[in-house]
Protein backbone atom coordinates (compact mmCIF):
# COMPACT_ATOMS: atom_id res chain seq x y z
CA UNK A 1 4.75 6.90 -5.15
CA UNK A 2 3.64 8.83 -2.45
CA UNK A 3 0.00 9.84 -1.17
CA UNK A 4 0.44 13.82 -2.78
CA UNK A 5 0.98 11.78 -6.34
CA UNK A 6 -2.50 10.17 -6.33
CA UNK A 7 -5.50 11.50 -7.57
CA UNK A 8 -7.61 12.91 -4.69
CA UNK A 9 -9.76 11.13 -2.37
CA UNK A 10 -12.68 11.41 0.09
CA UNK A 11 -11.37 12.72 3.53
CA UNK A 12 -9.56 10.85 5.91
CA UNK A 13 -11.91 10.39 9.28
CA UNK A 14 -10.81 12.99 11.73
CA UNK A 15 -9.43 10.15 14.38
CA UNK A 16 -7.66 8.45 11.41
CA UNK A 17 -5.61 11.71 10.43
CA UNK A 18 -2.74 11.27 13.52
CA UNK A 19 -2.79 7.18 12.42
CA UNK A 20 -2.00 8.22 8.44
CA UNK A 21 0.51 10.87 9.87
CA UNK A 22 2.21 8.51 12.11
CA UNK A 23 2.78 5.42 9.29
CA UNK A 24 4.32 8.06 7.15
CA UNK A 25 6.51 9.39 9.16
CA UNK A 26 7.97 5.95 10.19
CA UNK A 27 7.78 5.39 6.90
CA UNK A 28 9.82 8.46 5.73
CA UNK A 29 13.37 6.95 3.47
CA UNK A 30 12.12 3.78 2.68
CA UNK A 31 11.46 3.82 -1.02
CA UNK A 32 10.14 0.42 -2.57
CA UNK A 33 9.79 -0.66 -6.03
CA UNK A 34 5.87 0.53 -7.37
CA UNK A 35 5.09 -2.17 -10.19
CA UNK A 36 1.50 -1.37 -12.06
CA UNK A 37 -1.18 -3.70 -12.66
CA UNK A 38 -3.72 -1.65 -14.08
CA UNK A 39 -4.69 1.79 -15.54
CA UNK A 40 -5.44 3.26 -12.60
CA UNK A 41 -2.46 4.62 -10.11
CA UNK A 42 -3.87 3.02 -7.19
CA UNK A 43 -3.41 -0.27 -9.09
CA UNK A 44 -0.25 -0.93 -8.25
CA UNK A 45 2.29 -2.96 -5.44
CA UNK A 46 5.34 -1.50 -4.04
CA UNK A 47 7.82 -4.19 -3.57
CA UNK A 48 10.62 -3.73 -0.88
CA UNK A 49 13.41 -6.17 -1.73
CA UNK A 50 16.08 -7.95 1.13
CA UNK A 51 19.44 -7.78 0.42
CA UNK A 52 19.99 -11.27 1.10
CA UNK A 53 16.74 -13.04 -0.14
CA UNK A 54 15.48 -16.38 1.67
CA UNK A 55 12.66 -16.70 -1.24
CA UNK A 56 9.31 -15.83 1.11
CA UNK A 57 7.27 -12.96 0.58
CA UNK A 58 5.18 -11.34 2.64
CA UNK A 59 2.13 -9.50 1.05
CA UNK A 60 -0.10 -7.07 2.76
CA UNK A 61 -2.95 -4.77 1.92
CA UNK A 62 -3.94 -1.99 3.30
CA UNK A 63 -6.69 -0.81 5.57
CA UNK A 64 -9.60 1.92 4.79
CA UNK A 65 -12.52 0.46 4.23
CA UNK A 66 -11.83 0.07 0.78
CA UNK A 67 -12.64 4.03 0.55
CA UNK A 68 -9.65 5.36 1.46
CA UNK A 69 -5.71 4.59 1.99
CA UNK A 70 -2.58 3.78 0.19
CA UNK A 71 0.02 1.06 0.05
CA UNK A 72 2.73 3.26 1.13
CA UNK A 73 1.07 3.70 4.95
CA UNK A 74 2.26 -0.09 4.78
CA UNK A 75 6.04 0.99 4.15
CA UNK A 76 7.12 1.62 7.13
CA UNK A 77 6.56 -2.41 8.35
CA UNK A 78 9.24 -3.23 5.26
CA UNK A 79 12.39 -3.06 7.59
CA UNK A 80 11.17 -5.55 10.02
CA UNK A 81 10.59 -7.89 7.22
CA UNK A 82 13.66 -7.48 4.82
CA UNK A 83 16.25 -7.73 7.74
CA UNK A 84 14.97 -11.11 8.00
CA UNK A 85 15.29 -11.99 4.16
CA UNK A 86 11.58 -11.58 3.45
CA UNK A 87 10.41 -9.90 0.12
CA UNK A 88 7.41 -7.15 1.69
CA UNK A 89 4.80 -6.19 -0.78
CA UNK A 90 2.60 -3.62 -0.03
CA UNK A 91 -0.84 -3.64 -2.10
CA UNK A 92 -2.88 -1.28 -3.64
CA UNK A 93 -6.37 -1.43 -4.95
CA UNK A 94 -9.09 0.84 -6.56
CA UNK A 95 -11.13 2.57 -3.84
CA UNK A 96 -14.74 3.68 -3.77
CA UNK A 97 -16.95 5.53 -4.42
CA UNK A 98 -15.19 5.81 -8.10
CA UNK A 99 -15.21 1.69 -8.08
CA UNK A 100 -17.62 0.39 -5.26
CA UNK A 101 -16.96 -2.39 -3.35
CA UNK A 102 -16.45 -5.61 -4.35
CA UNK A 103 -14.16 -3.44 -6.90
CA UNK A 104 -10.86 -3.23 -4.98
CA UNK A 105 -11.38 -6.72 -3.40
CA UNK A 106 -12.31 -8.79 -6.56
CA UNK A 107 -8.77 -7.19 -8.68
CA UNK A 108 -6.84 -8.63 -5.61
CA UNK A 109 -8.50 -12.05 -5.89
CA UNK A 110 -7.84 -11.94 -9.53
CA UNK A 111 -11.75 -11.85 -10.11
């Protein structure tokens, strides 16, 4: 997915807009795998797979204060990972103020 497929959200701080600009960019060719986990698109984990595997995985999740963000500004970390053999998942999570915090946190605990 990318950010423009997602349903909207509230605006990105003013000295956060060059950050989100800049992860994309670096970001831009690198596709990864989106696997759901819930109804809602923001539930979901794009996995970026090695081409020689060495079994770890590395899983991250994003920053924005659990009111804004996306797994894909994560993307752009993949290559440094997979050249090494590492599976990179990016996570995704609900984000207030449609499902307030502890929302996004408890669904990546598994609570």
């Amino acid at each position: 997915m990318q950010p423009k497929d997602y349903p909207p959200q509230d605006a990105l701080a003013e000295f956060a807009q060059p950050y989100a600009a800049e992860v994309m960019k670096r970001a831009d060719g690198l596709a990864a795998k989106d696997v759901l986990y819930g109804d809602d698109p923001y539930q979901s984990v794009g996995i970026h797979k090695p081409l020689h595997p060495n079994g770890a995985v590395f899983a991250f999740i994003h920053g924005g204060g659990w009111t804004n963000g996306y797994k894909e500004w994560n993307d752009f970390m993949a290559p440094a990972f997979t050249g090494q053999g590492v599976t990179f998942v990016s996570i995704g999570y609900r984000l207030a103020p449609m499902h307030l915090f502890p929302a996004g946190l408890d669904e990546q605990l598994g609570i």
